[in-house]
C-alpha atoms as a PDB file:
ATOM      1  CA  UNK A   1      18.412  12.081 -20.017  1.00  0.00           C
ATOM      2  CA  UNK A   2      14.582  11.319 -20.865  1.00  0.00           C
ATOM      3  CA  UNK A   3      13.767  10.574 -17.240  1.00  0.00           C
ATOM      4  CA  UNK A   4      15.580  13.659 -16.063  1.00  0.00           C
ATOM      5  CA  UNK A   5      14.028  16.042 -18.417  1.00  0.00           C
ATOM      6  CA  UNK A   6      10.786  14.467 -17.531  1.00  0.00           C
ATOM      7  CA  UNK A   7      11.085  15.041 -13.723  1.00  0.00           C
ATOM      8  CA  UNK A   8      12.861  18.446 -13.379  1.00  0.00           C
ATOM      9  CA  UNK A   9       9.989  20.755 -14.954  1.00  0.00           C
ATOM     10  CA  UNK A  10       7.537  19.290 -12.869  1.00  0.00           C
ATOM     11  CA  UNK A  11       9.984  19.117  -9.596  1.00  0.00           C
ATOM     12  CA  UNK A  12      11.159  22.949  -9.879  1.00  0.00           C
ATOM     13  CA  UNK A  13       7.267  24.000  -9.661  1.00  0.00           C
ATOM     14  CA  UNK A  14       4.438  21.698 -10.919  1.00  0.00           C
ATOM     15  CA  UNK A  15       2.301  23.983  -9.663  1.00  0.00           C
ATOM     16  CA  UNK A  16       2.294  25.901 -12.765  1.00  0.00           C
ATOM     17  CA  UNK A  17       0.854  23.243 -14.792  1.00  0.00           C
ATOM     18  CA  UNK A  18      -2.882  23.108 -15.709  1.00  0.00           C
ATOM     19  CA  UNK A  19      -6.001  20.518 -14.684  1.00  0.00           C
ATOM     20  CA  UNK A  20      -5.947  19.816 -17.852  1.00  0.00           C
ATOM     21  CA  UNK A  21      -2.389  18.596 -18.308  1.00  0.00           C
ATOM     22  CA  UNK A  22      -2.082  17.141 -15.015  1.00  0.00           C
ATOM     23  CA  UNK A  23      -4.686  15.254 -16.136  1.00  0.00           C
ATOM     24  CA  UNK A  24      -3.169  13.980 -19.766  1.00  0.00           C
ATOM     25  CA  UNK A  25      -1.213  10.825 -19.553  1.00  0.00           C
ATOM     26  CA  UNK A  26       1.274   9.184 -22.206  1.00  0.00           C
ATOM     27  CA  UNK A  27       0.799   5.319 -22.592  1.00  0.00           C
ATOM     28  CA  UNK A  28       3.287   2.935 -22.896  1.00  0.00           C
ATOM     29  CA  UNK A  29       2.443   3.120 -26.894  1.00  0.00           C
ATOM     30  CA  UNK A  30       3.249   6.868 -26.705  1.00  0.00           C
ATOM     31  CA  UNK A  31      -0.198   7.928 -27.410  1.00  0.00           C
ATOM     32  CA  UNK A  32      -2.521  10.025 -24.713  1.00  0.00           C
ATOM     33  CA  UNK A  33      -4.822   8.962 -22.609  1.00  0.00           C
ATOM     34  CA  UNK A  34      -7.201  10.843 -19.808  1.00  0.00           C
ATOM     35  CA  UNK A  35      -8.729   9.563 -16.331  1.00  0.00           C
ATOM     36  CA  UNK A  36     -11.410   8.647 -18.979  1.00  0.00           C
ATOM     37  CA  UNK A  37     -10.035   6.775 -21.550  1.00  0.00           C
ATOM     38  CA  UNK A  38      -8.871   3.394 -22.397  1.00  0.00           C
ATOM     39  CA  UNK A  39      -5.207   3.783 -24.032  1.00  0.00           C
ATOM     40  CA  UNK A  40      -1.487   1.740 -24.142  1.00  0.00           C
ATOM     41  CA  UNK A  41      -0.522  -1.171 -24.616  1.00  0.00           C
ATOM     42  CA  UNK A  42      -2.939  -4.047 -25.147  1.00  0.00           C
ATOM     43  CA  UNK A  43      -5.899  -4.439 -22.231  1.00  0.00           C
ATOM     44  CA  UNK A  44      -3.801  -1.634 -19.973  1.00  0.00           C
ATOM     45  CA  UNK A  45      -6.683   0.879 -19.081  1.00  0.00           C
ATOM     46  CA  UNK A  46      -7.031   3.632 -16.389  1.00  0.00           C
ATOM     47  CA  UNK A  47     -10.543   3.152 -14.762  1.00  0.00           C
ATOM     48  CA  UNK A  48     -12.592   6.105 -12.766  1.00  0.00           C
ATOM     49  CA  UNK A  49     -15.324   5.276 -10.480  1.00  0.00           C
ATOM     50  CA  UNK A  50     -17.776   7.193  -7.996  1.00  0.00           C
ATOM     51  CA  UNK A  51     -16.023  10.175  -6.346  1.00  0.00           C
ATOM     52  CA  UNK A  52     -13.985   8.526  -3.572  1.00  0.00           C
ATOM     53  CA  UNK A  53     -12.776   5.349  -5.807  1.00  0.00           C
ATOM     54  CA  UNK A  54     -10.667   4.652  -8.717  1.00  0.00           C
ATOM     55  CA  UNK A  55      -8.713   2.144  -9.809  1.00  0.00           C
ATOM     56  CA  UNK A  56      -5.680   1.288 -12.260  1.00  0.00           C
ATOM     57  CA  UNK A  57      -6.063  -2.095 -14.059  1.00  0.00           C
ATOM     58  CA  UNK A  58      -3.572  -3.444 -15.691  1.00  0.00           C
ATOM     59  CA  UNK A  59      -4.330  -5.732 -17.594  1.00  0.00           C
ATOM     60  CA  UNK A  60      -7.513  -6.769 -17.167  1.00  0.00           C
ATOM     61  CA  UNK A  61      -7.006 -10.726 -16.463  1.00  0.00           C
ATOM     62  CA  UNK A  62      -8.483 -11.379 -12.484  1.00  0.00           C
ATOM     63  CA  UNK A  63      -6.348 -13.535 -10.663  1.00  0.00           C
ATOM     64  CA  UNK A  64      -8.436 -16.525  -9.194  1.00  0.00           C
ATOM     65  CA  UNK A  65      -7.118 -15.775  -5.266  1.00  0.00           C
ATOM     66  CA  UNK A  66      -7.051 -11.583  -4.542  1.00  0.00           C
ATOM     67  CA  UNK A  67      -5.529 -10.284  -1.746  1.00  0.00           C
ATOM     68  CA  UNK A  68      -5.301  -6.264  -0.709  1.00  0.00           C
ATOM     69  CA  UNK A  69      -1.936  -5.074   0.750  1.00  0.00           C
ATOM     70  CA  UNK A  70      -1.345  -1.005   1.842  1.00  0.00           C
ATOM     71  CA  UNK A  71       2.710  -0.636   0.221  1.00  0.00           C
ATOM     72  CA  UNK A  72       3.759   2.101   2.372  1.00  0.00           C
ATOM     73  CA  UNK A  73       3.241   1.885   6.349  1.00  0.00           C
ATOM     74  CA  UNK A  74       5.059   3.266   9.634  1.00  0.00           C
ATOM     75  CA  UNK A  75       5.030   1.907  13.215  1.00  0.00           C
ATOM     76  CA  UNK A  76       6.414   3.062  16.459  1.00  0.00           C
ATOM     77  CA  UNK A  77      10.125   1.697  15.080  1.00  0.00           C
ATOM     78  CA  UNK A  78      10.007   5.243  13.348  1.00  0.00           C
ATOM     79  CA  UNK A  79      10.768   8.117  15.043  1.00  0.00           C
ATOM     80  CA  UNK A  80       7.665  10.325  13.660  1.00  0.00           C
ATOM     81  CA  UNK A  81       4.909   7.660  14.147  1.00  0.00           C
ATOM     82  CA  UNK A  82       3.682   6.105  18.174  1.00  0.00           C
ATOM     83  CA  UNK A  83       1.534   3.444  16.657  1.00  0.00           C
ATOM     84  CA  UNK A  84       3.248  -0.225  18.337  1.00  0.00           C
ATOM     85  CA  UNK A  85       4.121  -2.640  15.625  1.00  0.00           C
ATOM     86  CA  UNK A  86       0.862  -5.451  16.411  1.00  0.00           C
ATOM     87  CA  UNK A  87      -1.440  -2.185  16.656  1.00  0.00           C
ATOM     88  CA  UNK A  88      -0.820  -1.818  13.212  1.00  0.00           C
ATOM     89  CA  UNK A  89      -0.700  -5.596  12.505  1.00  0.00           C
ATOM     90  CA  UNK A  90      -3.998  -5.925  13.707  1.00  0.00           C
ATOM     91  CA  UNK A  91      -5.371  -2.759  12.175  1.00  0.00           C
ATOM     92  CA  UNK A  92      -4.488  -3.874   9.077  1.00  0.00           C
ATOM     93  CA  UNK A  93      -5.947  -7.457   9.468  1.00  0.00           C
ATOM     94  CA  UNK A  94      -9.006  -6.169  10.702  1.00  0.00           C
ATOM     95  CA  UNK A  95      -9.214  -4.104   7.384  1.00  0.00           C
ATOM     96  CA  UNK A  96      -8.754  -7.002   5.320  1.00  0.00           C
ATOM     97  CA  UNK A  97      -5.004  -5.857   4.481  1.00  0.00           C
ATOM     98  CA  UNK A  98      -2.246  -8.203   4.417  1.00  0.00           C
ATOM     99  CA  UNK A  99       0.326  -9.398   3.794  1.00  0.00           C
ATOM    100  CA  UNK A 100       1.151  -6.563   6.200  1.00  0.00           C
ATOM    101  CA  UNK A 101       3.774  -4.331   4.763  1.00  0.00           C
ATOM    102  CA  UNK A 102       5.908  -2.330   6.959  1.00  0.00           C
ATOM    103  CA  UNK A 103       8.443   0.217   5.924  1.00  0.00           C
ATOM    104  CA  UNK A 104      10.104   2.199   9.001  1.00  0.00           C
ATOM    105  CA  UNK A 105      12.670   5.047   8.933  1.00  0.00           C
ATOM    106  CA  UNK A 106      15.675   3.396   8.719  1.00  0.00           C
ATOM    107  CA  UNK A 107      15.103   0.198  10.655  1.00  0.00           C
ATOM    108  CA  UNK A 108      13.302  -3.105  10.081  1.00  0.00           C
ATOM    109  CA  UNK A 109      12.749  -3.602  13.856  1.00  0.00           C
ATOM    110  CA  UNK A 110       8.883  -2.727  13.411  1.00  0.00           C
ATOM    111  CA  UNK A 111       8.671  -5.545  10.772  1.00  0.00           C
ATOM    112  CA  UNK A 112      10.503  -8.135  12.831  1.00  0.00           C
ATOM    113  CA  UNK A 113       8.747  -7.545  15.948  1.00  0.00           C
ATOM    114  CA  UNK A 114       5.692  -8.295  14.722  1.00  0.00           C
ATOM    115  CA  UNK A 115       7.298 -11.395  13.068  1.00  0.00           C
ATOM    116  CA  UNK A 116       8.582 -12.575  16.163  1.00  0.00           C
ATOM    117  CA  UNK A 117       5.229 -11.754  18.442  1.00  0.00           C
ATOM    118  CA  UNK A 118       2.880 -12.526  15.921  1.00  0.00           C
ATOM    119  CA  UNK A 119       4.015 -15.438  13.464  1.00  0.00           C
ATOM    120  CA  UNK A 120       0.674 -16.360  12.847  1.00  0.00           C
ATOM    121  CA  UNK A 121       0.499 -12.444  10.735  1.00  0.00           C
ATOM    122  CA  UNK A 122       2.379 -12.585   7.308  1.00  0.00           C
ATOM    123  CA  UNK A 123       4.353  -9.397   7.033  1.00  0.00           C
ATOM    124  CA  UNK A 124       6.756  -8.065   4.332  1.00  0.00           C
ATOM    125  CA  UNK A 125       9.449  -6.260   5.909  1.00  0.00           C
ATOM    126  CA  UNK A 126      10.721  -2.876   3.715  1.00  0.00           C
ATOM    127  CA  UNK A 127      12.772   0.366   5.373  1.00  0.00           C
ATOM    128  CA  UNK A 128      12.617   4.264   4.114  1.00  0.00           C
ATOM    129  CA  UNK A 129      16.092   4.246   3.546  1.00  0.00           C
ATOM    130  CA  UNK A 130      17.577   7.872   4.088  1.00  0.00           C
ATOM    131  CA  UNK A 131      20.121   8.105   1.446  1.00  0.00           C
ATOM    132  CA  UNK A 132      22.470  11.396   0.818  1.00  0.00           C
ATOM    133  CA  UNK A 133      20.063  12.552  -1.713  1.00  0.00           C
ATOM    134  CA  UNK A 134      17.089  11.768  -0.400  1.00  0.00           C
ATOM    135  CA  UNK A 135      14.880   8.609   0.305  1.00  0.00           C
ATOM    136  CA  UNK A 136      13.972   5.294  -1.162  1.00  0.00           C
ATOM    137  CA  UNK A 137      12.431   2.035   0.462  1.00  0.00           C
ATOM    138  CA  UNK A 138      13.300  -1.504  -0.279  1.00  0.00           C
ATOM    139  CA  UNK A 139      11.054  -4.042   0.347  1.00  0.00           C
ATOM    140  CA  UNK A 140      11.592  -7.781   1.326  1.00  0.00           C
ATOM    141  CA  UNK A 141      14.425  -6.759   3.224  1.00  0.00           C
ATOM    142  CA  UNK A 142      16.103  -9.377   5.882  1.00  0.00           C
ATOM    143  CA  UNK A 143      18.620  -7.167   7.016  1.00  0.00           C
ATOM    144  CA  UNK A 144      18.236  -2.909   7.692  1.00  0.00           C
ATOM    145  CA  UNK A 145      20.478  -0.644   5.295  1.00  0.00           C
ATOM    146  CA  UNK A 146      22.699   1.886   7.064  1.00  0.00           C
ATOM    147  CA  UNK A 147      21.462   5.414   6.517  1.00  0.00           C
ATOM    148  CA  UNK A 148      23.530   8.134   4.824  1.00  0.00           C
ATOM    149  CA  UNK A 149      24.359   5.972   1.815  1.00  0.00           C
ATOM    150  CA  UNK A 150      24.681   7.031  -1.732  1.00  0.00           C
ATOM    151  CA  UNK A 151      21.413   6.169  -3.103  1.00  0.00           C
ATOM    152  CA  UNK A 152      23.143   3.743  -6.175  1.00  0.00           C
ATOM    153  CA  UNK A 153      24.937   2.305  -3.091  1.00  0.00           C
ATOM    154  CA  UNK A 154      21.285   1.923  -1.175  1.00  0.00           C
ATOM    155  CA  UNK A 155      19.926  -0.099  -4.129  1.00  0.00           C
ATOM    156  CA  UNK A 156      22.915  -2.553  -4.528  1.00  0.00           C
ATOM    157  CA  UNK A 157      22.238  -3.241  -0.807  1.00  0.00           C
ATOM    158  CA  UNK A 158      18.174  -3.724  -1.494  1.00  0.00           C
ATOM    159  CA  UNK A 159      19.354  -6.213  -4.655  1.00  0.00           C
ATOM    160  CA  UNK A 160      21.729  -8.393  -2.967  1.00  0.00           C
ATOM    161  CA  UNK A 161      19.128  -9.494  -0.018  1.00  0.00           C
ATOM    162  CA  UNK A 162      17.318 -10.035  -3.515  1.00  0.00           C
ATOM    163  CA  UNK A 163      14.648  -7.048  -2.444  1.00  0.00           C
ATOM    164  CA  UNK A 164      12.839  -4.687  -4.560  1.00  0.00           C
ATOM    165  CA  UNK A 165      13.750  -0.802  -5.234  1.00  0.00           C
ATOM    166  CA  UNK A 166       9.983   0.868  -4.214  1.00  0.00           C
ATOM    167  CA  UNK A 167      10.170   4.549  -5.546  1.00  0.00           C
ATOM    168  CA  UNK A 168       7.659   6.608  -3.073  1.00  0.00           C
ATOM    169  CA  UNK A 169       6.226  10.520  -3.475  1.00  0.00           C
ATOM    170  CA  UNK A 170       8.372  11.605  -5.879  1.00  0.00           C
ATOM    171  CA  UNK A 171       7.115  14.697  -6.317  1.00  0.00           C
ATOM    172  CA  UNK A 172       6.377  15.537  -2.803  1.00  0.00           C
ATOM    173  CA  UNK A 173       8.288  19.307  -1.883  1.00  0.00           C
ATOM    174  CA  UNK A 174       7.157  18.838   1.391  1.00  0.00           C
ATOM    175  CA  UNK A 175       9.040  15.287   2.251  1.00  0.00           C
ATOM    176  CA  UNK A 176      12.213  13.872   1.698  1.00  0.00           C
ATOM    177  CA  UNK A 177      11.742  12.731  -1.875  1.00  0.00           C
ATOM    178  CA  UNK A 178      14.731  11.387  -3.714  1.00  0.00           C
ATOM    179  CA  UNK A 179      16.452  14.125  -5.956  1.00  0.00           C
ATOM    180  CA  UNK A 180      15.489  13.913  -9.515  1.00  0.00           C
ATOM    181  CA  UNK A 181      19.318  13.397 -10.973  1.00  0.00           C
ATOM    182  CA  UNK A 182      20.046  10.480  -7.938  1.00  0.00           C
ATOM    183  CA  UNK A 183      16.233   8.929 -10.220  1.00  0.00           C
ATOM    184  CA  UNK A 184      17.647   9.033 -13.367  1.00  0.00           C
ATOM    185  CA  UNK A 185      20.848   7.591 -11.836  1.00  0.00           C
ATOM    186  CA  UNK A 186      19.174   4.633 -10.519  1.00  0.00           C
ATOM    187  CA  UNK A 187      16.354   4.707 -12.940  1.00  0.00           C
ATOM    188  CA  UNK A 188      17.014   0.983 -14.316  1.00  0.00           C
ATOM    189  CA  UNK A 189      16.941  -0.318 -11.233  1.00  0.00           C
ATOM    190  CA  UNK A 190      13.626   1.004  -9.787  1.00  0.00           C
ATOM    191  CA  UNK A 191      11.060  -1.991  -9.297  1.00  0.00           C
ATOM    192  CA  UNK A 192       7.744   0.322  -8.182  1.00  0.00           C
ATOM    193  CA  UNK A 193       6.785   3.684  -8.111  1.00  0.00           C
ATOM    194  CA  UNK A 194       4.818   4.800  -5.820  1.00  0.00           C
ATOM    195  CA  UNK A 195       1.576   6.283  -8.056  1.00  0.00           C
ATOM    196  CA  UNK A 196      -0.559   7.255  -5.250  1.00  0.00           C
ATOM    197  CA  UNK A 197       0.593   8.483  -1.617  1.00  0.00           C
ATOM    198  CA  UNK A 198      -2.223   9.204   0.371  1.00  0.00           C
ATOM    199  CA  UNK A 199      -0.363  12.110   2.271  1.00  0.00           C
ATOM    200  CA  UNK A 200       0.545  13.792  -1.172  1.00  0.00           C
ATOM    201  CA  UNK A 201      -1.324  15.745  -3.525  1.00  0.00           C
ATOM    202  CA  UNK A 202      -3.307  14.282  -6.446  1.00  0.00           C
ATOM    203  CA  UNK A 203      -1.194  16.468  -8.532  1.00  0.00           C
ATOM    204  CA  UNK A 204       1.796  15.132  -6.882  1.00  0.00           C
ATOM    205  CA  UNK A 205       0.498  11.321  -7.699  1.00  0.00           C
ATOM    206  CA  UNK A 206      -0.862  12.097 -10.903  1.00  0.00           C
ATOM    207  CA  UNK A 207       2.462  13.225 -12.023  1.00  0.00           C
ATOM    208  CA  UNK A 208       4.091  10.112 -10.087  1.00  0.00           C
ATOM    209  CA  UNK A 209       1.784   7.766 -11.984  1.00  0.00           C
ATOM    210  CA  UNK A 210       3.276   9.481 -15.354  1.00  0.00           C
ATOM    211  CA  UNK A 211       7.029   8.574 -14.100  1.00  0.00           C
ATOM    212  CA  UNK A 212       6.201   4.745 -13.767  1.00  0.00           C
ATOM    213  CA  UNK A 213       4.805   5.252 -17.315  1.00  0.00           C
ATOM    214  CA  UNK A 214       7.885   6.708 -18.893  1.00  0.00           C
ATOM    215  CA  UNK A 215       9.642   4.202 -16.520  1.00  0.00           C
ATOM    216  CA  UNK A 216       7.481   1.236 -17.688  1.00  0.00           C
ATOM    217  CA  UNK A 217       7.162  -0.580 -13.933  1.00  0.00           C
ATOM    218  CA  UNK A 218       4.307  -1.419 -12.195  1.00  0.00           C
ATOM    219  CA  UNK A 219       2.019   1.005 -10.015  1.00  0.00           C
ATOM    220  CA  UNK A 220       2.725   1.006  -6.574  1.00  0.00           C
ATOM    221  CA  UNK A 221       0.447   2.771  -3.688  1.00  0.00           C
ATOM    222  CA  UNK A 222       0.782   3.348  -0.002  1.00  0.00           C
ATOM    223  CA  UNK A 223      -1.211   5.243   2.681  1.00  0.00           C
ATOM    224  CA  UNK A 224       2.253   6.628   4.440  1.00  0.00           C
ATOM    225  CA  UNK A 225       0.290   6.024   7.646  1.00  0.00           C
ATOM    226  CA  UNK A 226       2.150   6.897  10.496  1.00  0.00           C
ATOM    227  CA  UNK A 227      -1.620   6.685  12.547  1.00  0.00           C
ATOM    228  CA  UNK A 228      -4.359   3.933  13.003  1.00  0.00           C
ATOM    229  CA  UNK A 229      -6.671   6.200  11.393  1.00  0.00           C
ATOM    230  CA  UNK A 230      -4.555   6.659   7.910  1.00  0.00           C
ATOM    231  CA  UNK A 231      -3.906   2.722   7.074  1.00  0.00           C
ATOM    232  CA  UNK A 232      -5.500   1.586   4.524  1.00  0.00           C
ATOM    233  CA  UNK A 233      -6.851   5.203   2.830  1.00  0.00           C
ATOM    234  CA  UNK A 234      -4.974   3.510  -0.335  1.00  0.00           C
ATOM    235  CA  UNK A 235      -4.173   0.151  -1.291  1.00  0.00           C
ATOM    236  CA  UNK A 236      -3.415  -2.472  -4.028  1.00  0.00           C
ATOM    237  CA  UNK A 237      -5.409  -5.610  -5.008  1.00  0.00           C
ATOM    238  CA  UNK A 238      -3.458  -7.549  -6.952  1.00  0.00           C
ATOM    239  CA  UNK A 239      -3.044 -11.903  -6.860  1.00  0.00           C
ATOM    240  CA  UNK A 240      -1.728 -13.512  -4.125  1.00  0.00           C
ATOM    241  CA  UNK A 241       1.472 -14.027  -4.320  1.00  0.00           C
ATOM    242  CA  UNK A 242       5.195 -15.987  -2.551  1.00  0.00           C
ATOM    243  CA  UNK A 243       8.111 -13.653  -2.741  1.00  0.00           C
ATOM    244  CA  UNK A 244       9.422 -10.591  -4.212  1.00  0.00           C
ATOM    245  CA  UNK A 245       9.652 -11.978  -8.040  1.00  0.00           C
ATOM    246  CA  UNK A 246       6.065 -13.134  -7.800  1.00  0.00           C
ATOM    247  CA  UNK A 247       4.843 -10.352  -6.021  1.00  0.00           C
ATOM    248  CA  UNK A 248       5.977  -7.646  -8.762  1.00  0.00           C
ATOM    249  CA  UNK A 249       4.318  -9.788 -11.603  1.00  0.00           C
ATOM    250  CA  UNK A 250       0.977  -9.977  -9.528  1.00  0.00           C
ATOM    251  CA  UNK A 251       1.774  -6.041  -8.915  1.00  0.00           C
ATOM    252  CA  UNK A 252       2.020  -5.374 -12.905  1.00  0.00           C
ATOM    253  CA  UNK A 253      -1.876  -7.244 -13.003  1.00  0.00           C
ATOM    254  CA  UNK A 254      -3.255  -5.422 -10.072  1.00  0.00           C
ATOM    255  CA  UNK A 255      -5.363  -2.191  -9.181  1.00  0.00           C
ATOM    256  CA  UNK A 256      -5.308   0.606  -7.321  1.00  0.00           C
ATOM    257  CA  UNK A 257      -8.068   1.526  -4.792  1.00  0.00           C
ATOM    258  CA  UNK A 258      -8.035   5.008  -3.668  1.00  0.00           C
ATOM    259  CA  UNK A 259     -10.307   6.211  -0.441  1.00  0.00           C
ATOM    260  CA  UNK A 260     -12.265   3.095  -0.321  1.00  0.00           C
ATOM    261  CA  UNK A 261     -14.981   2.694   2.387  1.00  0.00           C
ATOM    262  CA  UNK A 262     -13.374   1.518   5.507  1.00  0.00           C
ATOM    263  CA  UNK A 263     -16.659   0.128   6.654  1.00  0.00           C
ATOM    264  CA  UNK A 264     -16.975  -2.023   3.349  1.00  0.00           C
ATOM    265  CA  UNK A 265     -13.224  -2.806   4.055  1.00  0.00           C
ATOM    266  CA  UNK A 266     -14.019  -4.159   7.673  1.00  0.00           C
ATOM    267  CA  UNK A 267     -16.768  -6.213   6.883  1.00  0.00           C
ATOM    268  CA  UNK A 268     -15.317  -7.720   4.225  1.00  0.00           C
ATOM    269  CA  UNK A 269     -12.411  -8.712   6.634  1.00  0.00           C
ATOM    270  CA  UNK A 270     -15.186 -10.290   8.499  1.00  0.00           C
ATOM    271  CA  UNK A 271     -17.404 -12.401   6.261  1.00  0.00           C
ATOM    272  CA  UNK A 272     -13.881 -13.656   4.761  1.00  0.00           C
ATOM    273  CA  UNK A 273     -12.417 -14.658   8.413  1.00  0.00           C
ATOM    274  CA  UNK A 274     -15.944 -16.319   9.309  1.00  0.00           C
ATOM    275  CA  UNK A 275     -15.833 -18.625   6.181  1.00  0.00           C
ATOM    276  CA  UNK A 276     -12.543 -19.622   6.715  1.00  0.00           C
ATOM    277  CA  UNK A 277     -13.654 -20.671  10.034  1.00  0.00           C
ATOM    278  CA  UNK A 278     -16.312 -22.679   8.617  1.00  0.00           C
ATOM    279  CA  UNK A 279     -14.080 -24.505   6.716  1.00  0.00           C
ATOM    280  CA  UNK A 280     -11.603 -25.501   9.330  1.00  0.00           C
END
């Protein structure tokens, strides 16, 4: 009942809430932190940068190998984006993003095509699962899960191909969020939440970064790009990492980066590509 009082205030209108409490946060300690402050448990902090960057640290160990992946990305496999699967492969390489991370509308085709075309490209394969209350996306997926499931029945599919439950923009009105009773249903089962969506609100994040608080899982972020020009506008940077159990520990250590600097981004990509070439 504590995760369903927490999300139906803020669902029916979160627009009535103020700056200022959008902007208070409860640790995992129970205390409250700001954008500003240090706060919960241990070396946990939440980190604000120049205007256009922040980042969530958690906790503050740096993992010796760092790679950046974007959680939350469409091709032409879904029916709202035109972008072919190895365009957005190679977008994403070229930004320094990968593993590439694909999560169609109810398929997995995008994800296995550019498996199949491109096997040199590492990509985790993860579908928006339209559920009868809403949506949810599993990730490392082997096999797509039928649409028009209940959503407890969605997740039991996403666990036995041993995948991860990835909750995205909860608190989105505007797209097909999960319904806030079908959460607290599944709400033990939820691997990620999806703290920043970069075609949501920062209200609408903000109060998604609270629910993986009160949840106690690790941040997740995604741009929801269904364009070129979108991928990448968020990501994570978190350890490298082999597998979904691996993956969600390096996910609990990582960061956030929100609107980084897509020309930093690409030429990064290339000084890192050129010394691997040199050492070949």
């Amino acid at each position: 009942m504590l995760v369903l009082a927490h999300l139906l205030a803020p669902l029916l209108d979160y627009r009535t809430q103020t700056s200022s409490q959008l902007l208070l946060r409860k640790g995992n300690d129970g205390q409250t932190a700001t954008t500003e402050g240090t706060n919960g448990p241990g070396p946990g902090r939440i980190l604000t940068g120049p205007p256009n960057w922040s980042a969530r640290l958690l906790p503050t160990r740096i993992p010796s190998a760092l790679v950046r992946v974007d959680l939350h990305v469409h091709t032409s496999a879904s029916f709202d984006c035109e972008v072919e699967p190895l365009q957005v492969a190679r977008r994403c390489h070229s930004l320094g993003l990968g593993p590439v991370f694909i999560t169609d509308h109810d398929t997995i085709d995008g994800g296995l095509r550019i498996r199949s075309e491109a096997p040199a490209i590492e990509v985790v394969i993860g579908q928006e699962i339209t559920t009868t209350r809403g949506e949810l996306i599993g990730l490392f997926l082997e096999r797509p899960i039928p649409a028009g499931m209940e959503p407890a029945e969605a997740v039991s599919e996403i666990k036995a191909q041993g995948g991860l439950v990835y909750l995205q923009h909860p608190y989105d009105a505007f797209r097909r969020r999960l319904e806030a009773d079908a959460i607290t249903e599944i709400a033990d089962q939820i691997d990620i939440v999806e703290t920043w969506n970069g075609r949501s609100s920062k209200e609408q994040n903000l109060l998604a970064e609270d629910l993986a608080l009160t949840l106690a899982v690790p941040f997740g972020a995604g741009s929801d790009a269904h364009t070129l020009d979108e991928m990448g506008s968020v990501y994570v940077e978190l350890g490298a990492f082999e597998g979904p159990a691996e993956f969600l520990g390096s996910l609990a250590a990582g960061r956030v980066i929100i609107k980084p600097r897509r020309l930093l981004m690409r030429a990064g990509a290339a000084v890192r590509a050129a010394r691997g070439r040199a050492r070949l």
